[in-house]
Protein backbone atom coordinates (compact mmCIF):
# COMPACT_ATOMS: atom_id res chain seq x y z
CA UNK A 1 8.22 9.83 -25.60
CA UNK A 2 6.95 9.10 -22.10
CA UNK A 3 3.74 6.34 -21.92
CA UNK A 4 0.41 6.44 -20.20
CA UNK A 5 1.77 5.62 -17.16
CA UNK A 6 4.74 8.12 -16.76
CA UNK A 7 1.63 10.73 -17.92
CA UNK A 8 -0.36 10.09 -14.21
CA UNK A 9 2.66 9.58 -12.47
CA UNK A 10 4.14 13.16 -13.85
CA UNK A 11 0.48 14.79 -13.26
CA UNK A 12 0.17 13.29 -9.66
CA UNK A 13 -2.52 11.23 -10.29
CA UNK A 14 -1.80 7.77 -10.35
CA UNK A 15 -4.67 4.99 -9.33
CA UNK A 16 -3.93 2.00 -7.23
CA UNK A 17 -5.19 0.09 -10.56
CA UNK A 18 -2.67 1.89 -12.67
CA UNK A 19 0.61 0.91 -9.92
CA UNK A 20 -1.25 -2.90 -10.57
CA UNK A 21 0.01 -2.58 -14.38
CA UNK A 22 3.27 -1.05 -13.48
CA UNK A 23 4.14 -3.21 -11.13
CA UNK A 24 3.28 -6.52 -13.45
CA UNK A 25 5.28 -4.87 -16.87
CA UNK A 26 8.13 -4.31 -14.60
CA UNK A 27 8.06 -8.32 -13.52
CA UNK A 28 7.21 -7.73 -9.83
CA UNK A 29 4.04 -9.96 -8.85
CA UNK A 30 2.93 -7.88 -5.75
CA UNK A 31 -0.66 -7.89 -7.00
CA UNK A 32 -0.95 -11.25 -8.45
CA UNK A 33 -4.02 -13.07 -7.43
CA UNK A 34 -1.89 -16.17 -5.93
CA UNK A 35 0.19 -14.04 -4.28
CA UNK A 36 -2.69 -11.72 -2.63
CA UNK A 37 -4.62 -14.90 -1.82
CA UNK A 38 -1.47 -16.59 -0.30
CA UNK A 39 -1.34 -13.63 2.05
CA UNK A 40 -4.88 -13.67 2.41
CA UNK A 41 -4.65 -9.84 1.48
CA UNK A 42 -6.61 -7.16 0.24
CA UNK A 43 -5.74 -3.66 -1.00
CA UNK A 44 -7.85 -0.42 1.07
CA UNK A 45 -9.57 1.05 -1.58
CA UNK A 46 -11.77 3.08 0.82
CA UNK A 47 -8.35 3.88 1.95
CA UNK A 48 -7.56 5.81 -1.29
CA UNK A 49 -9.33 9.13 -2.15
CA UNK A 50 -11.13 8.79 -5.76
CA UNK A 51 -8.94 5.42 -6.32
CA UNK A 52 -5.26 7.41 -5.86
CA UNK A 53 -2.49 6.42 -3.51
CA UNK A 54 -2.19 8.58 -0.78
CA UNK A 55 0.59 11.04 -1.65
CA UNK A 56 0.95 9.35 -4.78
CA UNK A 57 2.95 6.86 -3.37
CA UNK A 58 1.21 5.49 0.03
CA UNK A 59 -1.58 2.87 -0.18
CA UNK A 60 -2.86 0.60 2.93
CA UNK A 61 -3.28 -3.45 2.27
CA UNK A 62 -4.90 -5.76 5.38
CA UNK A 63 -3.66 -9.36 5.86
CA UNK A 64 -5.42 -11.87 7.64
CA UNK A 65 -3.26 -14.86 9.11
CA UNK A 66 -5.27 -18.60 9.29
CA UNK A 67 -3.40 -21.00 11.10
CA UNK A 68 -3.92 -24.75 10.62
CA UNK A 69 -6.80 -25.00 13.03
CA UNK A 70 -8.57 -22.88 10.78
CA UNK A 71 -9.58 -19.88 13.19
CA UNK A 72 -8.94 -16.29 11.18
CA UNK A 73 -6.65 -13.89 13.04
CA UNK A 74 -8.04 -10.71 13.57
CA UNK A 75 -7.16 -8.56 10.07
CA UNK A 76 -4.44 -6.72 10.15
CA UNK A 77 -3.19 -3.51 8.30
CA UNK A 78 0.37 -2.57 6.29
CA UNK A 79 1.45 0.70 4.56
CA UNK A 80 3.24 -0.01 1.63
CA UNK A 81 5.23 2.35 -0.48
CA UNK A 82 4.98 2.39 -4.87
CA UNK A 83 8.55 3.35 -6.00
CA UNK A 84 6.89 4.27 -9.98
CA UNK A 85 10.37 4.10 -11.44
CA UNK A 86 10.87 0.88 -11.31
CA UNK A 87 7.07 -0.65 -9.77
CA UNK A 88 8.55 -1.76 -6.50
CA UNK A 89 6.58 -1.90 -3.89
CA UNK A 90 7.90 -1.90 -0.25
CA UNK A 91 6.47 -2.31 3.26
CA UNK A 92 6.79 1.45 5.07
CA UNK A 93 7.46 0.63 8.74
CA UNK A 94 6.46 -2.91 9.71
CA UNK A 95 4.14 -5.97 8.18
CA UNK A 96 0.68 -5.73 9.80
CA UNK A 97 2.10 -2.97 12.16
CA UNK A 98 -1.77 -1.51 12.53
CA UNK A 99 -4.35 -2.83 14.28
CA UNK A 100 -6.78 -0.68 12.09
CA UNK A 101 -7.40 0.95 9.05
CA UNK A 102 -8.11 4.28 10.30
CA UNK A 103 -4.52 4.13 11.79
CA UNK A 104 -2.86 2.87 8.74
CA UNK A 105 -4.34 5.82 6.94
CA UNK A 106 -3.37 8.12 9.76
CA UNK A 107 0.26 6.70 9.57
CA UNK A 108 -0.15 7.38 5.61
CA UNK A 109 -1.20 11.26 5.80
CA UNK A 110 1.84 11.16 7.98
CA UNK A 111 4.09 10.10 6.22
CA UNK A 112 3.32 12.25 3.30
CA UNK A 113 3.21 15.48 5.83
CA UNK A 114 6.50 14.40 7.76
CA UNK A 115 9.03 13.43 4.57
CA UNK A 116 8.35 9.98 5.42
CA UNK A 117 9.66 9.60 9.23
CA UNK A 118 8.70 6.64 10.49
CA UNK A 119 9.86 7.17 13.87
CA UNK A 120 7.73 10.91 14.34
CA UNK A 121 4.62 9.49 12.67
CA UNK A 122 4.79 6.74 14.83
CA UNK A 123 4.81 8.51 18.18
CA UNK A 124 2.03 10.76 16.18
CA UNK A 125 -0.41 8.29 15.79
CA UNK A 126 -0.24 5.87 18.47
């Protein structure tokens, strides 16, 4: 008997809300509000068509460094990867490798088009 969650996953329509849950019942503490805030991070929503990962499994956070004299960094962006099978989530090509969001997403729709090579949808989109 498969649960709510295997349901989206099997009709390709998982939300980035619905990889929140997954991730937290399988112990992983990716979205956590400490952890987000320690990062100063934020997840793309206007990233996501209609709220759904990008490929079902591509969604874009930002992180904003603040060093100790208190100036903000500019923001920048990460693609990150939902494995649904066990809630993972992992970084796709580098932390903050984007210096916007419109690349991120780019990189994203790349991905999904290009079986996930890093290396061709990086010479793509820079």
């Amino acid at each position: 008997m498969s649960n709510k969650f295997e349901d989206h996953i099997n009709k390709g329509r998982i939300t980035i809300d619905e990889v929140k849950n997954i991730n937290r019942e399988k112990g992983y503490h990716f979205f956590d509000y400490d952890t987000m805030r320690f990062f100063n991070s934020r997840i793309e929503r206007d990233a996501l068509r209609f709220g759904q990962l990008i490929d079902d499994k591509y969604f874009i956070t930002s992180e904003q460094f603040v060093p100790s004299h208190g100036r903000p960094d500019k923001r920048k962006y990460t693609v990150r990867k939902f494995y649904p099978n066990t809630g993972n989530v992992n970084t796709i090509g580098e932390f903050q490798e984007f210096l916007t969001k419109k690349q991120a997403k780019e990189f994203a729709w790349c991905l999904a088009d290009h079986d996930e090579n890093v290396e061709k949808c990086r010479m793509l989109i820079k």
